[in-house]
C-alpha atoms as a PDB file:
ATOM      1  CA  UNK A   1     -87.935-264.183 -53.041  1.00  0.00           C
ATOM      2  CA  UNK A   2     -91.130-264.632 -53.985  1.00  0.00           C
ATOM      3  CA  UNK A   3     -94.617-262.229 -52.843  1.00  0.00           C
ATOM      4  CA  UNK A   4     -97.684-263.415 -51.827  1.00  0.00           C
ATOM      5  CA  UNK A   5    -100.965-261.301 -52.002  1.00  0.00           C
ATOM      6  CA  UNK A   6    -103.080-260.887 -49.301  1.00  0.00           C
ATOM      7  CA  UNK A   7    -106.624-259.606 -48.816  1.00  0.00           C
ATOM      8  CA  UNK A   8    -108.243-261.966 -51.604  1.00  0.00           C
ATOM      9  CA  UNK A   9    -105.548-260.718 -54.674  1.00  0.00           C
ATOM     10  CA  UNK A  10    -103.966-262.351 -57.822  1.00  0.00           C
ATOM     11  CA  UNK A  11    -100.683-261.740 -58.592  1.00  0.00           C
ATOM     12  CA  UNK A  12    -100.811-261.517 -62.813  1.00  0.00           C
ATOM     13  CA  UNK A  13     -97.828-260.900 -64.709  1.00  0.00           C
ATOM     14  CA  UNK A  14     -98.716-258.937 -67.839  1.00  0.00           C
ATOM     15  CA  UNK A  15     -97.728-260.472 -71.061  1.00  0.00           C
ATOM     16  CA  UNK A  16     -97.167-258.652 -74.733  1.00  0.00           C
ATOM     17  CA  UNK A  17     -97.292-261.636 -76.424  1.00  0.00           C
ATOM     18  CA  UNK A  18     -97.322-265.644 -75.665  1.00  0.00           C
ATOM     19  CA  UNK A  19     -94.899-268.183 -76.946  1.00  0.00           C
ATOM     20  CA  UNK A  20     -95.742-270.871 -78.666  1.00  0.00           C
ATOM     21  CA  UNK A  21     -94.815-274.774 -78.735  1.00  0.00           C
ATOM     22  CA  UNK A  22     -93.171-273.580 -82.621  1.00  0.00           C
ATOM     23  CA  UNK A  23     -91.255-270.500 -80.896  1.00  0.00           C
ATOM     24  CA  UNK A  24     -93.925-268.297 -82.614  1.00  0.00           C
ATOM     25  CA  UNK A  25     -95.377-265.425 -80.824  1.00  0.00           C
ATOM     26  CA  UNK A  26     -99.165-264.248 -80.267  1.00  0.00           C
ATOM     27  CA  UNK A  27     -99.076-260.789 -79.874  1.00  0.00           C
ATOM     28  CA  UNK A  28    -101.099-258.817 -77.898  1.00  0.00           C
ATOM     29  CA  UNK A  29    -100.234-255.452 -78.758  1.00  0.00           C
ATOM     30  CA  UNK A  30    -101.653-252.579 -76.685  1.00  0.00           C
ATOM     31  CA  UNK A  31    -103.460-254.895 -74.197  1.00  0.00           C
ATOM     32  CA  UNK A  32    -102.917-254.498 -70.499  1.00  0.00           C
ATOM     33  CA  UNK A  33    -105.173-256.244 -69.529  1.00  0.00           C
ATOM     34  CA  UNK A  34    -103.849-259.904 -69.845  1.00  0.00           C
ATOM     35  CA  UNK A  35    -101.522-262.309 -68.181  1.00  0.00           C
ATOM     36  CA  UNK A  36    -100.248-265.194 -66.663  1.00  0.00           C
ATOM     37  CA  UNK A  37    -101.112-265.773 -63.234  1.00  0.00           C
ATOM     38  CA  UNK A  38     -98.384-265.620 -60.689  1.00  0.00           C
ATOM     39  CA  UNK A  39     -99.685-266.474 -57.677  1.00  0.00           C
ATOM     40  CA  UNK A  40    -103.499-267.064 -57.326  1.00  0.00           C
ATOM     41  CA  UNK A  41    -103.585-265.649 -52.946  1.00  0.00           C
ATOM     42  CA  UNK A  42    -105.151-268.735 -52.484  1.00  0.00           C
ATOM     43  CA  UNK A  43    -108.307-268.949 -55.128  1.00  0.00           C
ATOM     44  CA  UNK A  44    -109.172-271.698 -56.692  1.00  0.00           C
ATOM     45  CA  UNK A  45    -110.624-270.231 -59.725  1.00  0.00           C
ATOM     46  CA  UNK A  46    -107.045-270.387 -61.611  1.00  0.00           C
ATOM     47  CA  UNK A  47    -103.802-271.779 -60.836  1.00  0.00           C
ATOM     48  CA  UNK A  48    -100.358-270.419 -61.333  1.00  0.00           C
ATOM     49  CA  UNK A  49     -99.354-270.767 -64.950  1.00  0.00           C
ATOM     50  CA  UNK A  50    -102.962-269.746 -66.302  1.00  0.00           C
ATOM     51  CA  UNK A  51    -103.372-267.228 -69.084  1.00  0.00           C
ATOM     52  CA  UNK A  52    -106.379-264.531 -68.471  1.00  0.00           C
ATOM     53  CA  UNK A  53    -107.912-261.468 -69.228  1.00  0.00           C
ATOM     54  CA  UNK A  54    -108.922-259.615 -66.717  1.00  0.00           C
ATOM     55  CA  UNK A  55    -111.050-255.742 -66.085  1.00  0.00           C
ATOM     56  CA  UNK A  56    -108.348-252.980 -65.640  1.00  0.00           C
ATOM     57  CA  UNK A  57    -110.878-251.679 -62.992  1.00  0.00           C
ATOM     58  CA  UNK A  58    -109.389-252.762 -59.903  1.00  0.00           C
ATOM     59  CA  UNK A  59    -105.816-253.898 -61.044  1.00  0.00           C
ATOM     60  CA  UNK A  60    -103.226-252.318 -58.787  1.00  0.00           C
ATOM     61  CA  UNK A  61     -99.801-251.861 -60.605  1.00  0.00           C
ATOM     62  CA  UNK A  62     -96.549-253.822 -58.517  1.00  0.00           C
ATOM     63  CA  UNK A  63     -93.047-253.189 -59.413  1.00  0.00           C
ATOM     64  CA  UNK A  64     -90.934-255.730 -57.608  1.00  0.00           C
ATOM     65  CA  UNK A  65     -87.031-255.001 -58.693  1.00  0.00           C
ATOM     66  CA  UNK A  66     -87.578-256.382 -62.531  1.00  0.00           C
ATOM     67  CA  UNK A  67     -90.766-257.733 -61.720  1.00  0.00           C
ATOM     68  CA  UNK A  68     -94.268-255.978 -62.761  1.00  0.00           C
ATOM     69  CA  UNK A  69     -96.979-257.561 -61.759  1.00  0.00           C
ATOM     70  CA  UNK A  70    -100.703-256.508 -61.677  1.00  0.00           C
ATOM     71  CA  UNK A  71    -102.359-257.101 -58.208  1.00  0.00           C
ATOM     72  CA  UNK A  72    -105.864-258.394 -58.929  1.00  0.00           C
ATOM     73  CA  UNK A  73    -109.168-258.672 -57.506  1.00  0.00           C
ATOM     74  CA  UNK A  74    -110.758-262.442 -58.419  1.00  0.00           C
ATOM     75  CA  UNK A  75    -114.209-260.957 -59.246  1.00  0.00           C
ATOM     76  CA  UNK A  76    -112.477-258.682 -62.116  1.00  0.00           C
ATOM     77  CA  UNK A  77    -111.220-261.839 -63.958  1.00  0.00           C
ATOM     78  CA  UNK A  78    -113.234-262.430 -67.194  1.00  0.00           C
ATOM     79  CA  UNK A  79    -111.397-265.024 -69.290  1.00  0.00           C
ATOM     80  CA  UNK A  80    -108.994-268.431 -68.841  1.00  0.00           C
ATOM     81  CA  UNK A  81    -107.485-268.431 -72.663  1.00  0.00           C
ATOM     82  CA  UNK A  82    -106.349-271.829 -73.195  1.00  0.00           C
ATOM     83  CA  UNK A  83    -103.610-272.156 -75.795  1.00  0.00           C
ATOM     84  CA  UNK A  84    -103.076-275.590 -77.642  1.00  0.00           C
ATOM     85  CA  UNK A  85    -100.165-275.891 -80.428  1.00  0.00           C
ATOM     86  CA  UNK A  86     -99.555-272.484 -80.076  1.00  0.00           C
ATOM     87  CA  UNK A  87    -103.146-271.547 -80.659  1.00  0.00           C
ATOM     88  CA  UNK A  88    -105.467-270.116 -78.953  1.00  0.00           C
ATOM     89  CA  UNK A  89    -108.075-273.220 -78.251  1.00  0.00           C
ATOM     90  CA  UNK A  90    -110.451-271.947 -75.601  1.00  0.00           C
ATOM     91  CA  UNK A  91    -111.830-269.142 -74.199  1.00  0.00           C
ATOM     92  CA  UNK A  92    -113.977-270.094 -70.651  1.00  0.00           C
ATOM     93  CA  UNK A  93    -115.953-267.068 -69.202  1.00  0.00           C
ATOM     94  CA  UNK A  94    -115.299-266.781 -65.500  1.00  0.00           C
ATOM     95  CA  UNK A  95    -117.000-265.447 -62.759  1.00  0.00           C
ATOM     96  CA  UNK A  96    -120.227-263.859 -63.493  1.00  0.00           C
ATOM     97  CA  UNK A  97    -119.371-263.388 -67.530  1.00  0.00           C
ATOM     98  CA  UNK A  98    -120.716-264.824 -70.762  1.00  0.00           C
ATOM     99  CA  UNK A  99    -119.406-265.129 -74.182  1.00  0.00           C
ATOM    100  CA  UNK A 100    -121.314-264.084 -77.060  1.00  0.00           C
ATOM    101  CA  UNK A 101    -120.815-264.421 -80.370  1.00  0.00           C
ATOM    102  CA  UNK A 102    -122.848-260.477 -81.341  1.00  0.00           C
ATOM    103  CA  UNK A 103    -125.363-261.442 -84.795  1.00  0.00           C
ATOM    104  CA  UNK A 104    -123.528-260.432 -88.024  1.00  0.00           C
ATOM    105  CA  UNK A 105    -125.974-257.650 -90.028  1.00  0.00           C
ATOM    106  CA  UNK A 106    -125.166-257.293 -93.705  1.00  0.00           C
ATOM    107  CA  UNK A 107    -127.332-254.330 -95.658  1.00  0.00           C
ATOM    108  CA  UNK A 108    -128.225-253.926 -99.306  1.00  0.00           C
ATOM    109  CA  UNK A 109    -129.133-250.910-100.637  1.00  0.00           C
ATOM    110  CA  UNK A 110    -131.545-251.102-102.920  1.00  0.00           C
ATOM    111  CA  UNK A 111    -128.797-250.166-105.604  1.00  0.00           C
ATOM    112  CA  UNK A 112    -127.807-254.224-105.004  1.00  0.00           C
ATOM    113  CA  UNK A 113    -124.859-252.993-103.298  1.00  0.00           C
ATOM    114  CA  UNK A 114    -123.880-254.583 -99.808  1.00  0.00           C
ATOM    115  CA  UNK A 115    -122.614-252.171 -97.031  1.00  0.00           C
ATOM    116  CA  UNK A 116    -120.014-253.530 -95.376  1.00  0.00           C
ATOM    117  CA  UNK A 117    -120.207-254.524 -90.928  1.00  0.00           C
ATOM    118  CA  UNK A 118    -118.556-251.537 -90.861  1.00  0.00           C
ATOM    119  CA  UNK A 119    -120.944-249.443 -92.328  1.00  0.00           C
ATOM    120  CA  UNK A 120    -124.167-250.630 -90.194  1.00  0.00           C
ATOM    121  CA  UNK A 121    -124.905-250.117 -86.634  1.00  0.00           C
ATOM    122  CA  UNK A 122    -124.094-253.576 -84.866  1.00  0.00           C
ATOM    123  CA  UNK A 123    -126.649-255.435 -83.474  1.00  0.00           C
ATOM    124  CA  UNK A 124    -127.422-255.888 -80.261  1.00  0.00           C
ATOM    125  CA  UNK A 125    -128.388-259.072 -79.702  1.00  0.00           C
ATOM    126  CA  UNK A 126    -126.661-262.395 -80.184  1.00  0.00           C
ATOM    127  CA  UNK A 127    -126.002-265.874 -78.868  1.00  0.00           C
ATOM    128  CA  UNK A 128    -124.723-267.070 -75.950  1.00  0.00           C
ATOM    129  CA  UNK A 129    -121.235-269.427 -76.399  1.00  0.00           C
ATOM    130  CA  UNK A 130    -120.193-269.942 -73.098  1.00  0.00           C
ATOM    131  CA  UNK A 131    -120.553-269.229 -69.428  1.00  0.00           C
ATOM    132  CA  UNK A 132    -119.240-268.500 -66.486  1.00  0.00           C
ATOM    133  CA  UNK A 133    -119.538-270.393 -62.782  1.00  0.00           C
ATOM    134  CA  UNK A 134    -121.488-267.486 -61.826  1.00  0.00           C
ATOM    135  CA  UNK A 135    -120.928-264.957 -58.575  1.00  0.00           C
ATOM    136  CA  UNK A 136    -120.901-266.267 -54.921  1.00  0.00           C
ATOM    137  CA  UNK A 137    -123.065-263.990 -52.431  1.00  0.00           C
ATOM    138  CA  UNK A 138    -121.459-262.420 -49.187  1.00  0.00           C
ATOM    139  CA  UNK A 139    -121.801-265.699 -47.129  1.00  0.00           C
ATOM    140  CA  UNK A 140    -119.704-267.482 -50.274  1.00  0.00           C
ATOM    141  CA  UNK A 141    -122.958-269.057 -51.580  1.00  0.00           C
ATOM    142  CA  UNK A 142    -122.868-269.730 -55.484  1.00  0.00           C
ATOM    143  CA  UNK A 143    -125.831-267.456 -57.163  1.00  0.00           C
ATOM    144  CA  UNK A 144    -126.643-269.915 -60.709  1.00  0.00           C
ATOM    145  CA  UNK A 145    -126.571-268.127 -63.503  1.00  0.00           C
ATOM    146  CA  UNK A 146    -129.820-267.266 -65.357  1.00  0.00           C
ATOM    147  CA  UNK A 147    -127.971-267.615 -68.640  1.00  0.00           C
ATOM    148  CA  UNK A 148    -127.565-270.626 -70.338  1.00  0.00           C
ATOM    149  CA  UNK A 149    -125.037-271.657 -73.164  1.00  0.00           C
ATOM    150  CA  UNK A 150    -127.510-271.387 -76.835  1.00  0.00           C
ATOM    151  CA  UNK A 151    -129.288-268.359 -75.307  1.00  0.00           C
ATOM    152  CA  UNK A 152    -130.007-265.629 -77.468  1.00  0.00           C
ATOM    153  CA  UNK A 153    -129.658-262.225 -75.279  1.00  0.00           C
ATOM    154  CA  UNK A 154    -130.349-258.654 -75.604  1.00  0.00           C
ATOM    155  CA  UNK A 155    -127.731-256.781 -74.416  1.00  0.00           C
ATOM    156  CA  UNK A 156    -127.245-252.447 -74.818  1.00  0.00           C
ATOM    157  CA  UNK A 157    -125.046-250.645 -76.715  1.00  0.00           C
ATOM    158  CA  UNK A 158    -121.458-249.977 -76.083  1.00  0.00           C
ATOM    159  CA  UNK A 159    -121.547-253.071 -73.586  1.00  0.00           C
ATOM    160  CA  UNK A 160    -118.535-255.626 -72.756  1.00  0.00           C
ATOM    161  CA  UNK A 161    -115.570-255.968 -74.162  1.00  0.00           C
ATOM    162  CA  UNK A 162    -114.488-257.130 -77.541  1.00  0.00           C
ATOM    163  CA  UNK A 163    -112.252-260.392 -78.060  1.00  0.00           C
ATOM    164  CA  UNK A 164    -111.367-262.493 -80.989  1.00  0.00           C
ATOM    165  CA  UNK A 165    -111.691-265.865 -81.083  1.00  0.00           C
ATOM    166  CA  UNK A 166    -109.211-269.002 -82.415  1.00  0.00           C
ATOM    167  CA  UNK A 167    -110.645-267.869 -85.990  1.00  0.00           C
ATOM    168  CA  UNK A 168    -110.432-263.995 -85.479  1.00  0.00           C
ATOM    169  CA  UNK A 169    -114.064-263.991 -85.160  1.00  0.00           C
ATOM    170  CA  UNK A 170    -115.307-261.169 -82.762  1.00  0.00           C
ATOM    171  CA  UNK A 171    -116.824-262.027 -79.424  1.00  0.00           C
ATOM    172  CA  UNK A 172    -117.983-260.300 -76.229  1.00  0.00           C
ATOM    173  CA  UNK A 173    -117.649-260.764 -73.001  1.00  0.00           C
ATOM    174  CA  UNK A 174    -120.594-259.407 -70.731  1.00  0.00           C
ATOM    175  CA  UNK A 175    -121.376-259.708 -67.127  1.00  0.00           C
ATOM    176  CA  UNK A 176    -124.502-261.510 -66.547  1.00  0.00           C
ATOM    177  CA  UNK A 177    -126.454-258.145 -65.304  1.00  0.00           C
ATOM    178  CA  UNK A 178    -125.979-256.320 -68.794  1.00  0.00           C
ATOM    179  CA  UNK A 179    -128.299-258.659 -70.339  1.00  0.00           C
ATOM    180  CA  UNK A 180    -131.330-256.937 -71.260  1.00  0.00           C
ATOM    181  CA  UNK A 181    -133.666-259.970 -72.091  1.00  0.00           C
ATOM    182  CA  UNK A 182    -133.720-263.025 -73.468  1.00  0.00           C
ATOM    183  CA  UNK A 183    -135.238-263.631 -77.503  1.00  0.00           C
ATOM    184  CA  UNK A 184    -137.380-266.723 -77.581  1.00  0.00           C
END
């Protein structure tokens, strides 16, 4: 038997970790927020099979017998992970969301000694890797988005979400409207 959402939903099966073409494992401990998509209700933004990351906003928790899926809204997707030799190969914004890669800040004190990321407030501002397709007003019209891939963006603190990329470098995903400004 197989379930079909209704009223605009995704059906996303929520993974721990991904297999790989070498039967090695990606894990992705403690997430719940990423899947494979089940049954896409019709969209056309993914297809069955895809691997995303989605906001936990919205998601609606399914138990089906053995099956637990997470009923979700289209507009609360954020990434399609692409995964190539069992590695992760691309991450593609969707929707309304960009990727960017946050500027690295490295202090020295004027002992010579260099304080570690960890040590110094992170920067908020940083360039723009990718974007999304954008959001669709009420009548389904596509709104462009203002952002464009090589921007460099203002964006507030404790905004987006964190994600690593193919190289375990850190990213963040933001929604178009966090943006504060663009740096020219």
């Amino acid at each position: 038997m197989k379930l079909k959402p209704i009223f605009n939903r995704i059906f996303v099966e929520p993974v721990t970790e991904v297999a790989t073409s070498s039967k090695l494992f990606i894990p992705f401990k403690g997430f719940r927020d990423r899947g494979r998509v089940q049954n896409t209700g019709g969209s056309t933004l993914v297809k069955e099979g895809d691997l995303v990351k989605y906001a936990l906003r919205g998601v609606r928790d399914l138990k089906f017998g053995e099956l637990e899926l997470h009923s979700v809204d289209p507009k609360d997707l954020e990434l399609l992970i692409t995964m190539e030799d069992g590695k992760m190969s691309e991450i593609q914004p969707l929707n309304d969301r960009i990727l960017v890669r946050v500027d690295e800040v490295q202090e020295t004190l004027a002992s010579g000694f260099i304080l570690p990321n960890l040590a110094v407030e992170k920067p908020q501002q940083g360039t723009v890797l990718a974007v999304g397709t954008g959001r669709y007003a009420e009548n389904g019209t596509p709104i462009p988005m203002l952002i464009k891939v090589g921007d460099r963006v203002l964006f507030p603190k404790q905004s987006g979400n964190i994600v690593h990329d193919k190289d375990g470098k850190e990213l963040l995903i933001l929604k178009d409207d966090e943006v504060l400004a663009t740096v020219k």
